[in-house]
C-alpha atoms as a PDB file:
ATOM      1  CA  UNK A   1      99.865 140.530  69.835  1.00  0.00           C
ATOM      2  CA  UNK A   2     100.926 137.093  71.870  1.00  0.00           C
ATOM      3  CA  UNK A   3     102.174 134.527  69.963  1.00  0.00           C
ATOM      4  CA  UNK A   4     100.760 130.822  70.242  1.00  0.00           C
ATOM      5  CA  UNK A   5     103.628 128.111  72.055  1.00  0.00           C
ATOM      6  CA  UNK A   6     100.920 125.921  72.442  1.00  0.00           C
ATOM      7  CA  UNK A   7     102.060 123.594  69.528  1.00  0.00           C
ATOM      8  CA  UNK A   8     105.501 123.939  70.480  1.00  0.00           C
ATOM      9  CA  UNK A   9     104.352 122.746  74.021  1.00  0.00           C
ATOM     10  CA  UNK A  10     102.599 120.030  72.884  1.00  0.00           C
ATOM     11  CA  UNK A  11     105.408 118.609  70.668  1.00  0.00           C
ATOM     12  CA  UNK A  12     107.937 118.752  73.215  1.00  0.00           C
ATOM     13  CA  UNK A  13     105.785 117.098  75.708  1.00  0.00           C
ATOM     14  CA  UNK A  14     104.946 114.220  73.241  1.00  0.00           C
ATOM     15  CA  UNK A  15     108.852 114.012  72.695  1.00  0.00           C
ATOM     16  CA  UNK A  16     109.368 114.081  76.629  1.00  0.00           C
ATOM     17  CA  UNK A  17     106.528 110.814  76.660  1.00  0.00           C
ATOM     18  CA  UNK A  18     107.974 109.048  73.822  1.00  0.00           C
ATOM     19  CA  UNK A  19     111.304 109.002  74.997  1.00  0.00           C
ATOM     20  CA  UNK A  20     110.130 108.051  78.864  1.00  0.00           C
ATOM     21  CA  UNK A  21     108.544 105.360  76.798  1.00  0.00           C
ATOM     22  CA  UNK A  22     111.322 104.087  75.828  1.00  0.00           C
ATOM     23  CA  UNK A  23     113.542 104.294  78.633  1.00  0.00           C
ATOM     24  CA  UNK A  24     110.797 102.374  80.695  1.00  0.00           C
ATOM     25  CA  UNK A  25     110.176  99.789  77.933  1.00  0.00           C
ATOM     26  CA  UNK A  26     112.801  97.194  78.658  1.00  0.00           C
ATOM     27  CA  UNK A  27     111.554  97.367  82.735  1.00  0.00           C
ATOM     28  CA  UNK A  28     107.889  97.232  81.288  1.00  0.00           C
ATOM     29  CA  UNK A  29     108.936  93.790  79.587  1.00  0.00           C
ATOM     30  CA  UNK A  30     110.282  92.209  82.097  1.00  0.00           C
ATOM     31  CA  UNK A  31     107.770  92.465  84.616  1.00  0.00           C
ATOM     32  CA  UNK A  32     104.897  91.530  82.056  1.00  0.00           C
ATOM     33  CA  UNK A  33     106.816  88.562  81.601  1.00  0.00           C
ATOM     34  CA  UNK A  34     106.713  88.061  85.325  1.00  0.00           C
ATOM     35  CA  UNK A  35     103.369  88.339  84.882  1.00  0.00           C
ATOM     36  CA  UNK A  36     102.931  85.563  82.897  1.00  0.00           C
ATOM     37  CA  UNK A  37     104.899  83.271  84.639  1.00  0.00           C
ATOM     38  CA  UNK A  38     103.254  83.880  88.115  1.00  0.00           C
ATOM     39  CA  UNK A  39      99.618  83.252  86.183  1.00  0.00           C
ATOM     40  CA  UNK A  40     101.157  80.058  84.658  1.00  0.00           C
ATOM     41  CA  UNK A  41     102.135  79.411  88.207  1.00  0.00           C
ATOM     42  CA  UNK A  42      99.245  79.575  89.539  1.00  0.00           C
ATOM     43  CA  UNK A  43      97.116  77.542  86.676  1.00  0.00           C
ATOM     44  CA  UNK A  44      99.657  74.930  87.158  1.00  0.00           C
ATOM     45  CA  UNK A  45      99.178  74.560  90.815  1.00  0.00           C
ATOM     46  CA  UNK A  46      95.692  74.437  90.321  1.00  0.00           C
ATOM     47  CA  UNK A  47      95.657  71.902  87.664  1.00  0.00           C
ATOM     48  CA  UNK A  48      97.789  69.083  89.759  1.00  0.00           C
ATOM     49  CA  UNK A  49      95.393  69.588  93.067  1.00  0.00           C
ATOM     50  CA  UNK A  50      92.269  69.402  90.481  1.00  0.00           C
ATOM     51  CA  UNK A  51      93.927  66.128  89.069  1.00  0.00           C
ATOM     52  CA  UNK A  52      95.144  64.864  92.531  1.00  0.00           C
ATOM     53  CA  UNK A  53      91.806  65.361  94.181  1.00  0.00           C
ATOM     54  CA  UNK A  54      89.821  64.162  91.060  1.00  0.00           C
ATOM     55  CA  UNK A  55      90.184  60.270  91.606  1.00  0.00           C
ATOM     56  CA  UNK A  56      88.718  60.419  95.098  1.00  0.00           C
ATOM     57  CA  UNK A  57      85.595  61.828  94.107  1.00  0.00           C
ATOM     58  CA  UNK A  58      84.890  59.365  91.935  1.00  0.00           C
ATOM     59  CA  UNK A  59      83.263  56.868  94.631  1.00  0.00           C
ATOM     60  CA  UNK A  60      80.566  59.342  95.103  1.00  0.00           C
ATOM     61  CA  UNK A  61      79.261  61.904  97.865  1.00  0.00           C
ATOM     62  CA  UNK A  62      80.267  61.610 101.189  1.00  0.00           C
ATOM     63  CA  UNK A  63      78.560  59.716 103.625  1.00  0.00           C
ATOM     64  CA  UNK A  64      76.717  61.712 105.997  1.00  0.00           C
ATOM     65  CA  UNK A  65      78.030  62.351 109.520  1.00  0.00           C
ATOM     66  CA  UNK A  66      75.911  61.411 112.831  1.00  0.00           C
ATOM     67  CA  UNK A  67      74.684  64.425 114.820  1.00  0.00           C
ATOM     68  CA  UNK A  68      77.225  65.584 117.333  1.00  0.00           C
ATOM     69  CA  UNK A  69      75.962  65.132 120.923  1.00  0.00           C
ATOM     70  CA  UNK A  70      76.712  69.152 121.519  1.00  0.00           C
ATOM     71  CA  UNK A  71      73.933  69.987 119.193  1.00  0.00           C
ATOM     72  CA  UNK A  72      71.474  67.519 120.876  1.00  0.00           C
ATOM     73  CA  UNK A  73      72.294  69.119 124.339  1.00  0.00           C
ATOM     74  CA  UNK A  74      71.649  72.343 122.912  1.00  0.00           C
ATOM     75  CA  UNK A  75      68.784  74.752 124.535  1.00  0.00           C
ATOM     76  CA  UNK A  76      67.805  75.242 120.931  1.00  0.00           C
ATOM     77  CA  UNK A  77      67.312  72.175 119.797  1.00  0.00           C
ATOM     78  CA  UNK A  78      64.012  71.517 120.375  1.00  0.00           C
ATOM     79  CA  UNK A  79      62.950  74.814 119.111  1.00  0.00           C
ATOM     80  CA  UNK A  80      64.476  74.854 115.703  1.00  0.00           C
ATOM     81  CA  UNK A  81      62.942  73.192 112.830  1.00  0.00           C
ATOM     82  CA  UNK A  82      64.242  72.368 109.321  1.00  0.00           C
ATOM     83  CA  UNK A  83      60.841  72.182 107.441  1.00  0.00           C
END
């Protein structure tokens, strides 16, 4: 008759986890919190070239540029229409 290790197995393998879990913890920490800081980073940067480029839209669209003369020169031209 064989006897069943399979519990035995199993418990040292969830020991073996747990403690690798531990051990890694402290490293695991650290760069989460690196994490954060690089997203904060980011939303920050983000932020001040949304708020520096906000004032100049504030006088409205663009004003459309003329045609170049390259496109009017082109063999295409004539042949393309927008409608």
């Amino acid at each position: 008759m064989a006897i069943d290790h399979s519990e035995d197995v199993g418990e040292q393998v969830g020991e073996h986890v747990e403690e690798a879990a531990r051990k890694a913890r402290p490293w695991m920490d650290r760069i989460a919190r690196t994490g954060y800081v690089a997203k904060g980073t980011v939303y920050a940067t983000v932020g001040i070239l949304a708020g520096q480029v906000a004032p100049g839209s504030a006088a409205g669209p663009p004003a459309r540029a003329a045609p170049s003369t390259a496109s009017a020169r082109s063999p295409l031209a004539g042949r393309c229409s927008s409608s």
